[in-house]
Protein backbone atom coordinates (compact mmCIF):
# COMPACT_ATOMS: atom_id res chain seq x y z
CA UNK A 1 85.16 110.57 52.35
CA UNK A 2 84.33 113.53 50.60
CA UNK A 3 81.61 111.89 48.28
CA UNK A 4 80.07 110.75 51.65
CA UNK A 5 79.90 114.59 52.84
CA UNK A 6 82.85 115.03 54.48
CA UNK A 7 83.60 118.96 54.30
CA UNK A 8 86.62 120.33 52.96
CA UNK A 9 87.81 121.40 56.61
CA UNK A 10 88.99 118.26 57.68
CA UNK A 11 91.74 117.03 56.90
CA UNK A 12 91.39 112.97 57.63
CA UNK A 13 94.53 111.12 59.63
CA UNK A 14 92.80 108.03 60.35
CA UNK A 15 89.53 105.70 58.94
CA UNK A 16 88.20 103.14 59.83
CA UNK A 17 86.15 101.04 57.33
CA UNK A 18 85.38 104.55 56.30
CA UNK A 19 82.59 104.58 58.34
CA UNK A 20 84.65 106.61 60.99
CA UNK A 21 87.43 109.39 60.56
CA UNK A 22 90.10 111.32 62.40
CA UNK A 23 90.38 114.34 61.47
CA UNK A 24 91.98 117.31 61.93
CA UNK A 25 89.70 121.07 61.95
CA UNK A 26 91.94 122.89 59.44
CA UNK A 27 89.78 126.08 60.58
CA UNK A 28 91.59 126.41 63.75
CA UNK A 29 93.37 129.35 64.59
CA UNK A 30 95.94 127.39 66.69
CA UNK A 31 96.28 123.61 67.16
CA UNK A 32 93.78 121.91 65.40
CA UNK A 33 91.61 119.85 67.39
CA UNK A 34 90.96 116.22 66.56
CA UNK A 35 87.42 115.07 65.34
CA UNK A 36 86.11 111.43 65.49
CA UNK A 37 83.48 111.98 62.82
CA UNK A 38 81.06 109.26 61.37
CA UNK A 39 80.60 108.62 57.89
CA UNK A 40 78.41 109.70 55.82
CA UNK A 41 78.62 112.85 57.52
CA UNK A 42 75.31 114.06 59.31
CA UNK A 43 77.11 117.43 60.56
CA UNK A 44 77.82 115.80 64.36
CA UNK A 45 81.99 115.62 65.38
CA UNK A 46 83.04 114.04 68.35
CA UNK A 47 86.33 116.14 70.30
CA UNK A 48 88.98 113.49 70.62
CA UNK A 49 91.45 115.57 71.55
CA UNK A 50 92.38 119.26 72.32
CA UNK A 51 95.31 118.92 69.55
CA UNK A 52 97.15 116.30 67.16
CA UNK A 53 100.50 116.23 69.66
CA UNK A 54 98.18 115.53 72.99
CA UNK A 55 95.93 113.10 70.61
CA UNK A 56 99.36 111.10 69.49
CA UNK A 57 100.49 110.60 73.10
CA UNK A 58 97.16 109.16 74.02
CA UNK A 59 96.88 107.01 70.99
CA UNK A 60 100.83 106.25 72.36
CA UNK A 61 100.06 105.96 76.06
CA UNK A 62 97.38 103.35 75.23
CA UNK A 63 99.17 101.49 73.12
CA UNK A 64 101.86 100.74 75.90
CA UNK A 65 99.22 99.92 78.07
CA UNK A 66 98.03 97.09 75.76
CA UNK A 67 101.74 95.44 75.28
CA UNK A 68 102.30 95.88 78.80
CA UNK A 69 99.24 94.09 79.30
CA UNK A 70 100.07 91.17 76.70
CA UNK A 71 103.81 91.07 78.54
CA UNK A 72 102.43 90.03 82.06
């Protein structure tokens, strides 16, 4: 990610085909936000979430949903 421009800021918690990234801001004072950023990085982030514990318990919630969905 980082030979595709990725900057050293964030740290990356999920890819996909590494043409997409999760990523935490380590620059944040408090709870880092959560990034969907494309790669190779153009300098545009996406706010996915206001911090990594509310980002989990969406990624969570929505899982649910889905099984709950395949159950019925």
């Amino acid at each position: 990610m980082r030979k595709n421009g990725l900057p050293e800021q964030y740290i990356v918690i999920k890819t996909s085909d590494e043409e997409f990234a999760i990523c935490l801001d380590s620059l944040a004072n408090e709870e880092s936000p959560v990034y969907g950023i494309e790669i190779p990085f153009n300098g545009s982030v996406n706010k996915i979430g206001d911090d990594f514990n509310s980002y989990i318990k969406d990624v969570l919630d929505e899982s649910i949903e889905i099984i709950d969905e395949d159950l019925d």
